[in-house]
C-alpha atoms as a PDB file:
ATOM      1  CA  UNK A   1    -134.778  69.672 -98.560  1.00  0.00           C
ATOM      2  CA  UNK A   2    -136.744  69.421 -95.343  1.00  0.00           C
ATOM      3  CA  UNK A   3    -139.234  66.305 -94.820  1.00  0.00           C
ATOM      4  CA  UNK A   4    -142.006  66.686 -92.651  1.00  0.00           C
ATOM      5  CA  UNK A   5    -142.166  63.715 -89.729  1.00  0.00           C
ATOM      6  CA  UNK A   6    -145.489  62.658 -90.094  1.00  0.00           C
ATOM      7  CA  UNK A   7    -144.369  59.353 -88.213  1.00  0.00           C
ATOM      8  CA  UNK A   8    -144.454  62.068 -84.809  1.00  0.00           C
ATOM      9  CA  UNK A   9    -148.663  62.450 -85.366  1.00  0.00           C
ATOM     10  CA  UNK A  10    -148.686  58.749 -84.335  1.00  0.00           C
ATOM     11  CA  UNK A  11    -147.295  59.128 -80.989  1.00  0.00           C
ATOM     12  CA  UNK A  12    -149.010  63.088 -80.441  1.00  0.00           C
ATOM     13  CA  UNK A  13    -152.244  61.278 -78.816  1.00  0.00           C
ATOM     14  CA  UNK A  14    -149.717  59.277 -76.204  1.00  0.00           C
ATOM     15  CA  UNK A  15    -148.039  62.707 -75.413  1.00  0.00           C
ATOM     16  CA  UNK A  16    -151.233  64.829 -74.750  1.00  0.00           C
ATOM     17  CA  UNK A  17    -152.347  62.259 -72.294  1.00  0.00           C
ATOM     18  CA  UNK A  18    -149.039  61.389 -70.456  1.00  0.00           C
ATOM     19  CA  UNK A  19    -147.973  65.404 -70.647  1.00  0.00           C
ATOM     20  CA  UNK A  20    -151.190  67.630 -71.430  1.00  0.00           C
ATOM     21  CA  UNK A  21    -151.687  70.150 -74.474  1.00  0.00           C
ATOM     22  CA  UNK A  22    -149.517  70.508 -77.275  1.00  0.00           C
ATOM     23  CA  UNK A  23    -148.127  73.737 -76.340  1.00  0.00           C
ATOM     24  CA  UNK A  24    -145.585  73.879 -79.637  1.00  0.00           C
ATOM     25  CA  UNK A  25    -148.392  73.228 -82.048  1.00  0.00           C
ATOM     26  CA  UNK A  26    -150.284  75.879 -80.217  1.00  0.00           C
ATOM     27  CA  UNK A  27    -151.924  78.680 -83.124  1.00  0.00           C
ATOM     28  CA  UNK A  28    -154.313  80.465 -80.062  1.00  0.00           C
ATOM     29  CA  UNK A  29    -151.985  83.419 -79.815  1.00  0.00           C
ATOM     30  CA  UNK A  30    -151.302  84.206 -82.961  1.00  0.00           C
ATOM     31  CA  UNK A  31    -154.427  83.582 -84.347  1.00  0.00           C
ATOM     32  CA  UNK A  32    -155.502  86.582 -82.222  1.00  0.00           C
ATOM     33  CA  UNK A  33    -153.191  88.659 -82.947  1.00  0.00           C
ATOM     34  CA  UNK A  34    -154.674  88.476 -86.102  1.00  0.00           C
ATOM     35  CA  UNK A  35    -157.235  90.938 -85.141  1.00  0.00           C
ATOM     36  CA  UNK A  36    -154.819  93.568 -83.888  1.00  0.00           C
ATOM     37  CA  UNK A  37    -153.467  93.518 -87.430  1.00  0.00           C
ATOM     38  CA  UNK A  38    -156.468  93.969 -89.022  1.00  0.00           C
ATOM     39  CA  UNK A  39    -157.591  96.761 -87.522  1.00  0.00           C
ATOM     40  CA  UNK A  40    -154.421  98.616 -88.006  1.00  0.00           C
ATOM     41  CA  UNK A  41    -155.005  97.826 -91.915  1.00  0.00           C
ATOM     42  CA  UNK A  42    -158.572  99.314 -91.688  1.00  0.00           C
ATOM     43  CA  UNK A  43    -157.673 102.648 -90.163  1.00  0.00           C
ATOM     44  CA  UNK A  44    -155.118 103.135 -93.159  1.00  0.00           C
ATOM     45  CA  UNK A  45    -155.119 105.413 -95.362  1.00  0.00           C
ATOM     46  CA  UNK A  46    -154.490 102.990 -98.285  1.00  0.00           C
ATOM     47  CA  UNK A  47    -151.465 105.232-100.155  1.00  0.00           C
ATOM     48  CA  UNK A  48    -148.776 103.600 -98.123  1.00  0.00           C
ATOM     49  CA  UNK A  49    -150.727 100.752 -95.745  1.00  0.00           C
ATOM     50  CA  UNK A  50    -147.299  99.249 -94.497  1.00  0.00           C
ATOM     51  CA  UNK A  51    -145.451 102.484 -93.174  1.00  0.00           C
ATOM     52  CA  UNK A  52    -149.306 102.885 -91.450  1.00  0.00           C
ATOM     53  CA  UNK A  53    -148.988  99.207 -89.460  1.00  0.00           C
ATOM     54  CA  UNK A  54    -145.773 100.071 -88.335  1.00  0.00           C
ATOM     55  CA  UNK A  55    -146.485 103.529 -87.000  1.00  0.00           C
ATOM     56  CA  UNK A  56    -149.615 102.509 -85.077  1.00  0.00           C
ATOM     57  CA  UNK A  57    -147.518  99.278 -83.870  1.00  0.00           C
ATOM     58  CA  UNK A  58    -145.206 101.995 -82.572  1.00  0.00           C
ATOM     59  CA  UNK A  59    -147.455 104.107 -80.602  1.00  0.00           C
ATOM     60  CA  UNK A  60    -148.957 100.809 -78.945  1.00  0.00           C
ATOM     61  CA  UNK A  61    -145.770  99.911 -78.001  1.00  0.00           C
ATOM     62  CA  UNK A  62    -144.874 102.987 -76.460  1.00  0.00           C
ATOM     63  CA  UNK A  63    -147.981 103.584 -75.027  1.00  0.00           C
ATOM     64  CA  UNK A  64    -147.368  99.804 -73.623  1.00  0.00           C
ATOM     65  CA  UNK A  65    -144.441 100.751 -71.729  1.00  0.00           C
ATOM     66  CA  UNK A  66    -145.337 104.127 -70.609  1.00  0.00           C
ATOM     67  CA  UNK A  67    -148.135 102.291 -68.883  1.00  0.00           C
ATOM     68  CA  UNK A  68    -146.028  99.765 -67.330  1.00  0.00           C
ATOM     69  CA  UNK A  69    -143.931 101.797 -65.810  1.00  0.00           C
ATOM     70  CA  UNK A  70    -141.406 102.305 -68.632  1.00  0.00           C
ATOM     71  CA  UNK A  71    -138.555 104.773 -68.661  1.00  0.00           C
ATOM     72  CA  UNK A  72    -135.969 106.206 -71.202  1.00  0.00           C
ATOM     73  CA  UNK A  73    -132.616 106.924 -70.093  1.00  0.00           C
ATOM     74  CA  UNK A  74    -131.092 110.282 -70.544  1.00  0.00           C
ATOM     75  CA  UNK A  75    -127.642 110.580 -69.927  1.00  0.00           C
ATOM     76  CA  UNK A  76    -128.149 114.315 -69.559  1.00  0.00           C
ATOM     77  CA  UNK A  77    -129.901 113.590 -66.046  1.00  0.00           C
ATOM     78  CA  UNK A  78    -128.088 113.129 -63.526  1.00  0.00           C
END
């Protein structure tokens, strides 16, 4: 069993000022990934909402790295 260490809270006001923001208790960029997610669940069809998500997940992502410059390898090429 895993107890939380609310004793740490105390001290979490000494840290911010002595070493600025919180960064592990940071929720910002997940939080907005949020949206992403949504919208993929709106432009489902509803019959199988899951298998949607991932396949638009998968076209962003390979859209992502065919516009960064992204290669595959083809060991046919040489």
């Amino acid at each position: 069993i895993s107890k939380p260490k609310f004793h740490f809270l105390v001290h979490l006001p000494a840290y911010i000022r002595r070493f600025g923001p919180a960064i592990v208790f940071s929720t910002e960029r997940y939080e907005s990934f949020n949206h992403v997610f949504r919208l993929s669940c709106i432009h489902s069809n509803r019959q199988a909402p899951s298998r949607d998500t991932c396949r638009i997940f998968a076209h962003q992502d390979t859209v992502k790295h065919i516009a960064t410059g992204g290669y595959w390898y083809d060991p046919t090429v040489k």
